[in-house]
Protein backbone atom coordinates (compact mmCIF):
# COMPACT_ATOMS: atom_id res chain seq x y z
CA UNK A 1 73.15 -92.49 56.36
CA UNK A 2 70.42 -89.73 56.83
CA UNK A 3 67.20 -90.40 58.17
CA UNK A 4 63.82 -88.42 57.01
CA UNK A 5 61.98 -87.76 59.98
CA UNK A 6 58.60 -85.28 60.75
CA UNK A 7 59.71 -81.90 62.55
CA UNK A 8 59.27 -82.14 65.70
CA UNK A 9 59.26 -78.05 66.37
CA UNK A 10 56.40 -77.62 64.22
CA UNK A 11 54.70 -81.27 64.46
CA UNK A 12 55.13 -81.88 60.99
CA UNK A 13 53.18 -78.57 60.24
CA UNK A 14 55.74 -76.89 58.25
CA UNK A 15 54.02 -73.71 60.17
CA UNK A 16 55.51 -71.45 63.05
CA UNK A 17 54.32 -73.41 66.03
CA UNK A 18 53.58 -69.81 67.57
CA UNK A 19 52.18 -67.56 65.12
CA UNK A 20 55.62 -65.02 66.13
CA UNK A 21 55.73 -63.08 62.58
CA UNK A 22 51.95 -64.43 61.17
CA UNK A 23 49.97 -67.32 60.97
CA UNK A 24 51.59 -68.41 57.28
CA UNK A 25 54.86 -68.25 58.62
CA UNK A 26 57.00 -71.18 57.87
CA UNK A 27 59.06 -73.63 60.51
CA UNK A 28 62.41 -72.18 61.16
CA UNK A 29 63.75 -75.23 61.86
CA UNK A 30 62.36 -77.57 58.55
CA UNK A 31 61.47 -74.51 56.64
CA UNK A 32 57.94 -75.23 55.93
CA UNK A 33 58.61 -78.81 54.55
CA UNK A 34 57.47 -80.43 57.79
CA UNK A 35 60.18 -82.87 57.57
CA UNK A 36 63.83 -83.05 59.07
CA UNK A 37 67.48 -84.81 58.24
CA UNK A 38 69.06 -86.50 61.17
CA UNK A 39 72.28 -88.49 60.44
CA UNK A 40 71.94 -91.78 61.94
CA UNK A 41 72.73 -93.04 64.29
CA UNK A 42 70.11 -90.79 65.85
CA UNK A 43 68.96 -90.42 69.88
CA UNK A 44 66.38 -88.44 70.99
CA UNK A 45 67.57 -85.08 72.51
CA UNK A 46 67.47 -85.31 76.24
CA UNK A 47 68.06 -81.59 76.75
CA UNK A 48 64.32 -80.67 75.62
CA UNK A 49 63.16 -84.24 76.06
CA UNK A 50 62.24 -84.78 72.16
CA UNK A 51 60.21 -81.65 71.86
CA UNK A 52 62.60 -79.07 69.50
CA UNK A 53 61.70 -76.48 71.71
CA UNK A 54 64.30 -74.90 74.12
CA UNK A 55 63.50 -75.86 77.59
CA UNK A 56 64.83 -72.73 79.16
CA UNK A 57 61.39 -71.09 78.22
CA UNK A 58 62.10 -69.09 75.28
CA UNK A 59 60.24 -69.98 72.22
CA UNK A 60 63.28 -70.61 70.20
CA UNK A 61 64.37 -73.63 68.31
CA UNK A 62 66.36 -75.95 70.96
CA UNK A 63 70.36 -74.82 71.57
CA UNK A 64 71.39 -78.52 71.19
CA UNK A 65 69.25 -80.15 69.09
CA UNK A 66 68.52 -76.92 66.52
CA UNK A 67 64.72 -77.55 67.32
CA UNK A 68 64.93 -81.12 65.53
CA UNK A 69 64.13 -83.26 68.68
CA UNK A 70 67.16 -85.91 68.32
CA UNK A 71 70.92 -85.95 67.74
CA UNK A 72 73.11 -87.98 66.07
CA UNK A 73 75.30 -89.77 68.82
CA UNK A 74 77.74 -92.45 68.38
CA UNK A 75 77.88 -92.33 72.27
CA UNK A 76 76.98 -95.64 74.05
CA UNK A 77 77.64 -94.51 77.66
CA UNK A 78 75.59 -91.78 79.87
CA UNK A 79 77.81 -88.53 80.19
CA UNK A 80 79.23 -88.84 83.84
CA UNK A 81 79.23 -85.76 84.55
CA UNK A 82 75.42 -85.03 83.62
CA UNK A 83 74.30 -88.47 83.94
CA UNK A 84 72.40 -88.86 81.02
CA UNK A 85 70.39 -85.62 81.43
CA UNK A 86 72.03 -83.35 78.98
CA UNK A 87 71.61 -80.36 81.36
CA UNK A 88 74.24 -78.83 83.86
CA UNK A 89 73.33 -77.79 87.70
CA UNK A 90 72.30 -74.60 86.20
CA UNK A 91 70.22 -75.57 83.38
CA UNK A 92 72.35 -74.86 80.43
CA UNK A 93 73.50 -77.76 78.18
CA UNK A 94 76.49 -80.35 79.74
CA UNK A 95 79.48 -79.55 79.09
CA UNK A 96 81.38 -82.40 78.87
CA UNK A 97 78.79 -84.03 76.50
CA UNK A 98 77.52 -81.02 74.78
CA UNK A 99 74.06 -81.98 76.13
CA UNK A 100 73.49 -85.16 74.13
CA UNK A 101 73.52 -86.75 77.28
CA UNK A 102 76.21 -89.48 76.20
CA UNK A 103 79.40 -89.54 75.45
């Protein structure tokens, strides 16, 4: 089942959150529609913490996510190796749970 949420990236703007080709440019990630598909079940992306934006301070669409601010996860159980956070020691996305977080 797919779920119809608001783009997180954008805040339901359906506008580039920063102005990077002009200030009509559309969302990358819902394409100016301000609204996302998720397949359920859906869980908020740990690895930017439900904001679309990658946390590693580029203003690019999130590497785990795509910039939608949750995943769908049939996971029940926090990733043991990154418990629950999503992230490796070094930043980068888990990789054992792909950076959902669960596995």
């Amino acid at each position: 089942m797919i779920k119809i949420i608001k783009c997180t990236f954008c805040n339901g703007t359906g506008k580039d959150p920063f102005d990077l080709l002009s200030a009509i440019s559309k969302c990358i990630v819902c394409n100016g529609t301000g609204r996302i598909d998720v397949e359920e079940p859906v869980k908020k992306c740990v690895f930017c913490s439900e904001t679309g934006r990658n946390p590693l301070g580029s203003r690019i669409s999130c590497i785990v996510c795509g910039g939608k601010g949750y995943n769908h996860c049939e996971g029940n159980k926090n990733c043991v190796q990154c418990k629950g956070t999503g992230k490796s020691s070094d930043g980068l996305p888990c990789t054992k749970c792909g950076g959902k977080g669960m596995i």
